[in-house]
PDB file of N, CA and C in Angstrom:
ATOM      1  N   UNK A   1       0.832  -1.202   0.000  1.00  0.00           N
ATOM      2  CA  UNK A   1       0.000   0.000   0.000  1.00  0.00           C
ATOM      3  C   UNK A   1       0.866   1.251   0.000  1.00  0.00           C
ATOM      4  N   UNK A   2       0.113   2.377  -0.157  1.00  0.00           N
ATOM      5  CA  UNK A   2       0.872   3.520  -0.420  1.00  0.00           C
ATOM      6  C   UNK A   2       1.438   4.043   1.067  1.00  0.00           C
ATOM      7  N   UNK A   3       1.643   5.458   0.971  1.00  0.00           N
ATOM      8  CA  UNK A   3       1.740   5.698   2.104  1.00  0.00           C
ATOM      9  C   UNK A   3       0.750   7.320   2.688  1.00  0.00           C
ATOM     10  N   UNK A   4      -0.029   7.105   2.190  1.00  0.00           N
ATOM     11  CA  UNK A   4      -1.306   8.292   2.430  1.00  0.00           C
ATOM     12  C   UNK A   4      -2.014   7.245   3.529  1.00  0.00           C
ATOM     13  N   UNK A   5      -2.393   7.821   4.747  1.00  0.00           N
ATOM     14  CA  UNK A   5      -3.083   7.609   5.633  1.00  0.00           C
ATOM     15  C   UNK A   5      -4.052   8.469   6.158  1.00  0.00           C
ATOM     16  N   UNK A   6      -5.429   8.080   6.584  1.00  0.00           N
ATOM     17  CA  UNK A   6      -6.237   9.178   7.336  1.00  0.00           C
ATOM     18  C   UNK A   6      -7.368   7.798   7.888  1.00  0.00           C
ATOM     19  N   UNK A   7      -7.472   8.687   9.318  1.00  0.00           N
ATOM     20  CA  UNK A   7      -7.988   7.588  10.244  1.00  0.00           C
ATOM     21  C   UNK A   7      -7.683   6.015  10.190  1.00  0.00           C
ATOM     22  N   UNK A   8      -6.096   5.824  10.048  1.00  0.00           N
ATOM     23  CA  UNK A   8      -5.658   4.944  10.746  1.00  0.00           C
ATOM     24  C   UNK A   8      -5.549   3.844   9.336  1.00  0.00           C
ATOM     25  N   UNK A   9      -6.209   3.882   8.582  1.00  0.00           N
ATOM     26  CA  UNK A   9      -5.955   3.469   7.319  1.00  0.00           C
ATOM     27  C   UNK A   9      -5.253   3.639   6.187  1.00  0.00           C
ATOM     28  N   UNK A  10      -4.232   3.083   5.584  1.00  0.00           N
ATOM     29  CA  UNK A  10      -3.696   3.055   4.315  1.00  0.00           C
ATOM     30  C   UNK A  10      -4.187   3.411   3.401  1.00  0.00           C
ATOM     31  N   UNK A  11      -3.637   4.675   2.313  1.00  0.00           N
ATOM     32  CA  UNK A  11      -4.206   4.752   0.863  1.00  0.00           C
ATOM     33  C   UNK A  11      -3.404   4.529  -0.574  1.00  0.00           C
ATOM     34  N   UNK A  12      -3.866   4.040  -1.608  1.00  0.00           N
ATOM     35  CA  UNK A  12      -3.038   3.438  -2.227  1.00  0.00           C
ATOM     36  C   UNK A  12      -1.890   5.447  -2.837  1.00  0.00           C
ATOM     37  N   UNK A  13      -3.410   5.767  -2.783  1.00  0.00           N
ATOM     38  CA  UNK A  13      -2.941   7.516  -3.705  1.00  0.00           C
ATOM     39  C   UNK A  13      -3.349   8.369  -2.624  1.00  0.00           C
ATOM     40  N   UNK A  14      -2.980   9.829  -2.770  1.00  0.00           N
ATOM     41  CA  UNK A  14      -3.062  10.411  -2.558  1.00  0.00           C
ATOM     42  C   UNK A  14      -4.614  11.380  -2.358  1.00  0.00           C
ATOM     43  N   UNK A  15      -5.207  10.970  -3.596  1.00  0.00           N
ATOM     44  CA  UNK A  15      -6.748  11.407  -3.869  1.00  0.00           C
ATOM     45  C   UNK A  15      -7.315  10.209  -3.639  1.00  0.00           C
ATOM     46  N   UNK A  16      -7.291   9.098  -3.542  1.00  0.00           N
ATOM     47  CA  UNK A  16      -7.798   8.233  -2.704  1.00  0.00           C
ATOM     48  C   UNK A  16      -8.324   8.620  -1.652  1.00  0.00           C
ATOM     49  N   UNK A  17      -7.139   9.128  -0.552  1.00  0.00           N
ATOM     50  CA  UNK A  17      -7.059   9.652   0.306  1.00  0.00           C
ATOM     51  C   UNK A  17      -7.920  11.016   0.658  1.00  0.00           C
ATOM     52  N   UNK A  18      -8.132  11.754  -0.187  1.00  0.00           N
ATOM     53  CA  UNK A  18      -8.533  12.540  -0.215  1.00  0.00           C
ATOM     54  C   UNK A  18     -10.123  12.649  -0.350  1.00  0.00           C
ATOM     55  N   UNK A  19     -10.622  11.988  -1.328  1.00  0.00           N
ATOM     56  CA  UNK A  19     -11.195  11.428  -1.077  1.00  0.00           C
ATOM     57  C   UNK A  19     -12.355  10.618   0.019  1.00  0.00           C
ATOM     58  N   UNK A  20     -11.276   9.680   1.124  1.00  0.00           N
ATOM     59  CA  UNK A  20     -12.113   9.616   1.789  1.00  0.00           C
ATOM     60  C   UNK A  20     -12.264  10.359   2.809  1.00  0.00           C
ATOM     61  N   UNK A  21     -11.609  11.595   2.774  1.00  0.00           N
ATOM     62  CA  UNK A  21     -11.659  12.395   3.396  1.00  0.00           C
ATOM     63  C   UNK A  21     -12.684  13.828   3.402  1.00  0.00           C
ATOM     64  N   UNK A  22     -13.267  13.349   2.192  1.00  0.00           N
ATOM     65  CA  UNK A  22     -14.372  14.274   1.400  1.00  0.00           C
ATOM     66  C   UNK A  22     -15.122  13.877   1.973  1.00  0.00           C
ATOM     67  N   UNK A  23     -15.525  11.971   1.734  1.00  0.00           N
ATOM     68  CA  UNK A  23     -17.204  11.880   2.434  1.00  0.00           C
ATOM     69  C   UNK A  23     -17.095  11.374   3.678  1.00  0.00           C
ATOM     70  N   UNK A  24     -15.859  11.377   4.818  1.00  0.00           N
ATOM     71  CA  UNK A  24     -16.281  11.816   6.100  1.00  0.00           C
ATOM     72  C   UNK A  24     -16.644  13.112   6.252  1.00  0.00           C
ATOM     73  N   UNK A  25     -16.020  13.724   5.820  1.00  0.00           N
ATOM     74  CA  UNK A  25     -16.810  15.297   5.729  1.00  0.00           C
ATOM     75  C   UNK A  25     -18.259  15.465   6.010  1.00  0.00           C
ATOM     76  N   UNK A  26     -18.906  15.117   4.773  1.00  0.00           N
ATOM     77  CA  UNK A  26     -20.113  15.105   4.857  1.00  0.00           C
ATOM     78  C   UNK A  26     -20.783  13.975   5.846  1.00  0.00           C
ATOM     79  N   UNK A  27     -20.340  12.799   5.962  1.00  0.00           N
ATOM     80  CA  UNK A  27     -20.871  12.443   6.748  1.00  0.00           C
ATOM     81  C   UNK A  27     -21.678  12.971   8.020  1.00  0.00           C
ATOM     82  N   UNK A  28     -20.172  13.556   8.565  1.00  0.00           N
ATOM     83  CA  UNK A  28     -20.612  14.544   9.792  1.00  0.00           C
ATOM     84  C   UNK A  28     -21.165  15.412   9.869  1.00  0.00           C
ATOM     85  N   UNK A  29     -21.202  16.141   8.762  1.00  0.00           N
ATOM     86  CA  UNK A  29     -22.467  17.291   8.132  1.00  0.00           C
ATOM     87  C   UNK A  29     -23.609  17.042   8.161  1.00  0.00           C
ATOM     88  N   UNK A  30     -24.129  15.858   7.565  1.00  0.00           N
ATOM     89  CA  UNK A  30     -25.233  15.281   7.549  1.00  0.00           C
ATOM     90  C   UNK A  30     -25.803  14.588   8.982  1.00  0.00           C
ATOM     91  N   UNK A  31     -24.744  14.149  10.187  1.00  0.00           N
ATOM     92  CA  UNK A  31     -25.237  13.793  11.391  1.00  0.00           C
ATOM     93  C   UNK A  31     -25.081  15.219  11.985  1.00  0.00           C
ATOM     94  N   UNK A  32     -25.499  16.204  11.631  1.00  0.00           N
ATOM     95  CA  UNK A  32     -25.402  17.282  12.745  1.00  0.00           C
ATOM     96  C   UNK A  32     -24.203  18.395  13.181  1.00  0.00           C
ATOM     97  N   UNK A  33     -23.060  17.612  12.628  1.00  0.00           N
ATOM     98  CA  UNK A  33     -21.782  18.615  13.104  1.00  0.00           C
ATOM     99  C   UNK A  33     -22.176  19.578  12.298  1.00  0.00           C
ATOM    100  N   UNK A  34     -21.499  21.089  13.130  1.00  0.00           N
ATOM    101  CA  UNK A  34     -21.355  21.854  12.030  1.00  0.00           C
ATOM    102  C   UNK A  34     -20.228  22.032  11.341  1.00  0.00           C
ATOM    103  N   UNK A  35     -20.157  22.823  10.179  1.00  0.00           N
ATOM    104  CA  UNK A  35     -18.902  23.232   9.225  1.00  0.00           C
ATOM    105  C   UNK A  35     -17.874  22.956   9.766  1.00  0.00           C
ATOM    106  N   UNK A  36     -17.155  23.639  10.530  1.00  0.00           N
ATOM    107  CA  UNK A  36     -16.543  24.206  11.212  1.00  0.00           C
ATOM    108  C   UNK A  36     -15.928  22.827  11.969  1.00  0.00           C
ATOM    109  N   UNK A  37     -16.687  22.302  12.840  1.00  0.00           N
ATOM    110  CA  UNK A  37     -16.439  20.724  13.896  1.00  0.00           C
ATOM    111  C   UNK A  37     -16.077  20.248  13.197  1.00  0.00           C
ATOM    112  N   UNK A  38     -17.133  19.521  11.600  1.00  0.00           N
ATOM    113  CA  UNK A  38     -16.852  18.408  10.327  1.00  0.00           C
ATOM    114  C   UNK A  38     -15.323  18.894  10.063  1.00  0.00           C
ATOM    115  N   UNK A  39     -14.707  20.365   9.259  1.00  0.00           N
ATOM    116  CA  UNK A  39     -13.668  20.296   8.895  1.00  0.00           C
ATOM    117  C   UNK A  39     -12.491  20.190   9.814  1.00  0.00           C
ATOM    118  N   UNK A  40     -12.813  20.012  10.916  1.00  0.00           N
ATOM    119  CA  UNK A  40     -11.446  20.022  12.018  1.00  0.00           C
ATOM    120  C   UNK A  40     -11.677  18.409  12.257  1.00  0.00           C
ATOM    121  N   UNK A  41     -12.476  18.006  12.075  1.00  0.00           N
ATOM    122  CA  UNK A  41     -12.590  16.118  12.509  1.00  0.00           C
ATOM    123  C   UNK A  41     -11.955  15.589  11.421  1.00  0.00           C
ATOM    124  N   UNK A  42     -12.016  16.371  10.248  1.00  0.00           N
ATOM    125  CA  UNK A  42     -10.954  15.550   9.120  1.00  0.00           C
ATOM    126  C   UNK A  42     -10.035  16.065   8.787  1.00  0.00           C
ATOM    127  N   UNK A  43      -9.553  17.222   9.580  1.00  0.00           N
ATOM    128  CA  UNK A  43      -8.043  17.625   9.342  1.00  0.00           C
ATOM    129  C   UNK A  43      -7.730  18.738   8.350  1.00  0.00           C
ATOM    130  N   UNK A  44      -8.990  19.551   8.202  1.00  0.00           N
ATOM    131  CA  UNK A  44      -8.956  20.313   6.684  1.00  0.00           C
ATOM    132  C   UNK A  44      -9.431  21.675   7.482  1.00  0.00           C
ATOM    133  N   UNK A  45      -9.125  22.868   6.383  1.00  0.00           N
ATOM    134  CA  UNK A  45      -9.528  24.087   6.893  1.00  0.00           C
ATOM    135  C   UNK A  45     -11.049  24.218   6.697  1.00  0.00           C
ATOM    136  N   UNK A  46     -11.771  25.755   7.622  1.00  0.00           N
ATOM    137  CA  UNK A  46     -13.281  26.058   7.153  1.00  0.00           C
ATOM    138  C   UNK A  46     -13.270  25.833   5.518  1.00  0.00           C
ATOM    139  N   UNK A  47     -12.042  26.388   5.248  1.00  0.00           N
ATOM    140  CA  UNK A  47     -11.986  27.002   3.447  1.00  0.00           C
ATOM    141  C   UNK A  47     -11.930  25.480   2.777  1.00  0.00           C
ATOM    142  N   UNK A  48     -11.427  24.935   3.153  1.00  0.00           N
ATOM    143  CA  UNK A  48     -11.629  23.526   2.546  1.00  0.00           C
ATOM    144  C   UNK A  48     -12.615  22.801   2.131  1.00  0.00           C
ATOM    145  N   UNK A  49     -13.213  22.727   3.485  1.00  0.00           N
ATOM    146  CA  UNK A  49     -14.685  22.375   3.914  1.00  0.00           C
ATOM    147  C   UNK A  49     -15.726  23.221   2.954  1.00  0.00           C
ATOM    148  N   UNK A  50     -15.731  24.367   2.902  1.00  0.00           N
ATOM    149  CA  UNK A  50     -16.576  24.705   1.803  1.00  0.00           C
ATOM    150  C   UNK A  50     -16.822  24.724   0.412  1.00  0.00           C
ATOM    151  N   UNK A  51     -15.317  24.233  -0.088  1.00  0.00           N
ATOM    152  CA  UNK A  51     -14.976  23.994  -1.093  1.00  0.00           C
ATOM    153  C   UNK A  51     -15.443  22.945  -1.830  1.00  0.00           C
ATOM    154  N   UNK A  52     -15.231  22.160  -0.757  1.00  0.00           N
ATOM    155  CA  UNK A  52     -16.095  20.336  -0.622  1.00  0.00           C
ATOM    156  C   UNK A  52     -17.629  20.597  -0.690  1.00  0.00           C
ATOM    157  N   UNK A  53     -17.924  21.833   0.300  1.00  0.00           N
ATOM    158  CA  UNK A  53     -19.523  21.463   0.138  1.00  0.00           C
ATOM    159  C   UNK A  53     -19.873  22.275  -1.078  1.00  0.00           C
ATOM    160  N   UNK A  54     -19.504  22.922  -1.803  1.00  0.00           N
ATOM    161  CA  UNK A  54     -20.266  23.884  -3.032  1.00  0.00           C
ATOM    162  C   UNK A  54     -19.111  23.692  -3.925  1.00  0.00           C
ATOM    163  N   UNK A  55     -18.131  23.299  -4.396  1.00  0.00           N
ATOM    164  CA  UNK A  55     -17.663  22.542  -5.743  1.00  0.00           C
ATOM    165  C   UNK A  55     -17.073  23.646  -6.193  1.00  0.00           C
ATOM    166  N   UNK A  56     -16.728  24.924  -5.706  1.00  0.00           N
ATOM    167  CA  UNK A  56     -15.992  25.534  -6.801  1.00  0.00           C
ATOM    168  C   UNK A  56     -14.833  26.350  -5.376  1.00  0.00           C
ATOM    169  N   UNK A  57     -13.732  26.674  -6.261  1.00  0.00           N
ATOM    170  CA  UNK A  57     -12.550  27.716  -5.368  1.00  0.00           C
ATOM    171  C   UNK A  57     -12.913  28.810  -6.050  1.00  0.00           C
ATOM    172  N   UNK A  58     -11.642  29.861  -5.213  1.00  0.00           N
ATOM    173  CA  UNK A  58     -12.045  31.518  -5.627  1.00  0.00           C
ATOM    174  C   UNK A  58     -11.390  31.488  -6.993  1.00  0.00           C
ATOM    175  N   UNK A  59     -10.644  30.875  -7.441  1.00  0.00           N
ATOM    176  CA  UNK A  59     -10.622  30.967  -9.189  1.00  0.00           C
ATOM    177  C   UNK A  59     -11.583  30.593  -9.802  1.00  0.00           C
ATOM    178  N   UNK A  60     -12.682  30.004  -9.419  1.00  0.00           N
ATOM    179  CA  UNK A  60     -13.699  29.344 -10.598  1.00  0.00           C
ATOM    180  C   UNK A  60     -13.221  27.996 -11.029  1.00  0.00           C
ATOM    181  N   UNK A  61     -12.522  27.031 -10.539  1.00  0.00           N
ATOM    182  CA  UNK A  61     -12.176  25.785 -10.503  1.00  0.00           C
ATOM    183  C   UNK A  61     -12.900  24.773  -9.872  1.00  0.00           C
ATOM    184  N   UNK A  62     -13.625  24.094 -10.635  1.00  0.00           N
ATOM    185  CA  UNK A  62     -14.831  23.268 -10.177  1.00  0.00           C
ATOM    186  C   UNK A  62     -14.084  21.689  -9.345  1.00  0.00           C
ATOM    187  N   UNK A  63     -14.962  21.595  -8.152  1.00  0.00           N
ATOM    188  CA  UNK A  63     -15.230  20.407  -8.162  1.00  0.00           C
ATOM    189  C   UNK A  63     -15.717  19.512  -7.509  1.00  0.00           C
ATOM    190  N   UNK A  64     -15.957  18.121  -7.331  1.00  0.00           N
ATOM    191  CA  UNK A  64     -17.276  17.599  -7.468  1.00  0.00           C
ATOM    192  C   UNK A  64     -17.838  18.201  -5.914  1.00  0.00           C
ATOM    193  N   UNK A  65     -19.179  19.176  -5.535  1.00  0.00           N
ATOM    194  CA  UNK A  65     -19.770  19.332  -4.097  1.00  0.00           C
ATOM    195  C   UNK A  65     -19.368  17.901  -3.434  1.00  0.00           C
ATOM    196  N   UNK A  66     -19.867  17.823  -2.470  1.00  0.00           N
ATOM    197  CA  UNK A  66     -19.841  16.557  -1.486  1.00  0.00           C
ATOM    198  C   UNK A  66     -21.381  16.465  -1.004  1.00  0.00           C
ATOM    199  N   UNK A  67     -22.065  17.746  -1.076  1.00  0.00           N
ATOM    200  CA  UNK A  67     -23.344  17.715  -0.367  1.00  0.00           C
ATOM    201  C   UNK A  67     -24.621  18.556  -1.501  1.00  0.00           C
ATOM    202  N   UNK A  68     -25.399  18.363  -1.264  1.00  0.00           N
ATOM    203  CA  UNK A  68     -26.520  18.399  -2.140  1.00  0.00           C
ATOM    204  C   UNK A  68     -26.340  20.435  -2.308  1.00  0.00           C
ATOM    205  N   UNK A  69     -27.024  20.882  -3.341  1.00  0.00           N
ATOM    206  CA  UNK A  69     -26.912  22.666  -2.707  1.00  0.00           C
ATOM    207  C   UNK A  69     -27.822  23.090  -2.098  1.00  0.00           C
ATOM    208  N   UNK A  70     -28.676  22.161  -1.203  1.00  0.00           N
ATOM    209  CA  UNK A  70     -29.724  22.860  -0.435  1.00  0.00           C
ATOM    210  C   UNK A  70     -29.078  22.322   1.205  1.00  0.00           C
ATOM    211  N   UNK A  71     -27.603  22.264   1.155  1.00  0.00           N
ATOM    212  CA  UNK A  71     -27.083  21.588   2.466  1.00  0.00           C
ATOM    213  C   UNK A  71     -27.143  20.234   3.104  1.00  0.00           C
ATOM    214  N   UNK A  72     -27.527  20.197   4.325  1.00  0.00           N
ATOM    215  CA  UNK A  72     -27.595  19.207   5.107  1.00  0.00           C
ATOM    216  C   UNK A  72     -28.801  18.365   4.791  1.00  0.00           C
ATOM    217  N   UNK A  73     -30.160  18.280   5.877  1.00  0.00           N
ATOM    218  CA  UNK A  73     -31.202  17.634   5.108  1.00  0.00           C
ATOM    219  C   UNK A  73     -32.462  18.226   4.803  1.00  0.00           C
ATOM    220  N   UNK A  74     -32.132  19.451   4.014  1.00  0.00           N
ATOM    221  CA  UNK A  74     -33.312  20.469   3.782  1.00  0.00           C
ATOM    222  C   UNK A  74     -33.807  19.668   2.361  1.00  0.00           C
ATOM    223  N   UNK A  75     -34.803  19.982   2.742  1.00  0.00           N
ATOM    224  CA  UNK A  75     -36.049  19.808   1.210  1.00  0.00           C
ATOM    225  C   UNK A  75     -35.818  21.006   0.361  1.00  0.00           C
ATOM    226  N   UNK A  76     -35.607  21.020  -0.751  1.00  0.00           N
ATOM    227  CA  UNK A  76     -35.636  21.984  -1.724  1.00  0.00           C
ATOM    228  C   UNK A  76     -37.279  22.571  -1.808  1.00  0.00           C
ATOM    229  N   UNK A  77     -38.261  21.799  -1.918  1.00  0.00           N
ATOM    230  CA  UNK A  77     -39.760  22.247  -1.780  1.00  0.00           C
ATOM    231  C   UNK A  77     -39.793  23.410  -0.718  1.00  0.00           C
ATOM    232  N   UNK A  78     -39.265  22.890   0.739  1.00  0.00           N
ATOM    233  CA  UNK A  78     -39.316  23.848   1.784  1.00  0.00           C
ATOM    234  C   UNK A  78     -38.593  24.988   1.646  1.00  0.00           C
ATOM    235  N   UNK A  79     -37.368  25.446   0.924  1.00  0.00           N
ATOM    236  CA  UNK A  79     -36.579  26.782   0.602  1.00  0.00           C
ATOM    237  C   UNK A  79     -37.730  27.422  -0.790  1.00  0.00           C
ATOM    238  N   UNK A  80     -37.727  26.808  -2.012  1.00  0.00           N
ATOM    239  CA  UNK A  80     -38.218  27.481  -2.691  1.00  0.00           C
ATOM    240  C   UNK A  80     -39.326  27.057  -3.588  1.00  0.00           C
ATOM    241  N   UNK A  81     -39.682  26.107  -2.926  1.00  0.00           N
ATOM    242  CA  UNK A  81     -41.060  25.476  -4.245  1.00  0.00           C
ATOM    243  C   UNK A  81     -40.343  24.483  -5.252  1.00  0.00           C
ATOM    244  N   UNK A  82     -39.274  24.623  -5.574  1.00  0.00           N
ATOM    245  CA  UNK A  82     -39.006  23.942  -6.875  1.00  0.00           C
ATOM    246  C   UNK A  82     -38.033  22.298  -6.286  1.00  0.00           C
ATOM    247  N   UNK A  83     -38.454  21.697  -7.151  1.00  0.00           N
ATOM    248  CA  UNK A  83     -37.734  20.080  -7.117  1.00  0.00           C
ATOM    249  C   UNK A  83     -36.624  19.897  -6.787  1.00  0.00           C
ATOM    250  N   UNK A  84     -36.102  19.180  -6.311  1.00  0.00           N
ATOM    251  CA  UNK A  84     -34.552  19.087  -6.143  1.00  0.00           C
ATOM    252  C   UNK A  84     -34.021  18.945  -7.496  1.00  0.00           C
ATOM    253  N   UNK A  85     -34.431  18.671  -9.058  1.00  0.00           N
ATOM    254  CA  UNK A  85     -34.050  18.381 -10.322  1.00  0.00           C
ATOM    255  C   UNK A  85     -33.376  19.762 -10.436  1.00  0.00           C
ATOM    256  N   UNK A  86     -33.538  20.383  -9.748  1.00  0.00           N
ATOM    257  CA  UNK A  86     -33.185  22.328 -10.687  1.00  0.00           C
ATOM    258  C   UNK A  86     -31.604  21.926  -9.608  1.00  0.00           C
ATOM    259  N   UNK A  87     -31.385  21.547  -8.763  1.00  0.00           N
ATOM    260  CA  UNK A  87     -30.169  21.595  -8.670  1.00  0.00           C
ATOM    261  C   UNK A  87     -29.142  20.869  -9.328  1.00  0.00           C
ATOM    262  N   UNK A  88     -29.642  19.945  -9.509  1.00  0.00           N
ATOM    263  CA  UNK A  88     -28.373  19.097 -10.395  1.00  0.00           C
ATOM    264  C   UNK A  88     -28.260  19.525 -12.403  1.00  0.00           C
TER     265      UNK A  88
END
């Protein structure tokens, strides 16, 4: 195995690694942590963490969210009427 580790596990790569370091992220997002808790439980900055949750940096460099764009477990119906289809 490589030598990228996070929580105690081996990664073969680097973005592997990274990786699973994305959807603990959200994990904890989704049980309740906030921003802030989630990105310090996986070792990453606020700025990181948001990066992960809305997919783009301050250059305009996309990439993939980690979390839906209506956040944690909000209904899109309940913010604005429209389907969750208008986000993706």
């Amino acid at each position: 195995m490589g030598n990228w580790t996070f929580e105690g596990r081996e990664y073969a790569s680097r973005s592997e690694m990274c990786r699973a370091r994305r959807e603990r992220y959200a994990e904890h997002v989704r049980a309740g942590m906030n921003y802030t808790q989630a990105a310090r439980a996986v070792g990453v900055s606020k700025r990181a963490g948001k990066i992960w949750r809305n997919g783009t940096t301050q250059r305009g460099r996309r990439v993939e969210p980690v979390l839906s764009c209506y956040g944690r477990d909000m209904d899109a119906t309940t913010i604005t009427g429209l389907s969750q289809e208008v986000c993706n």
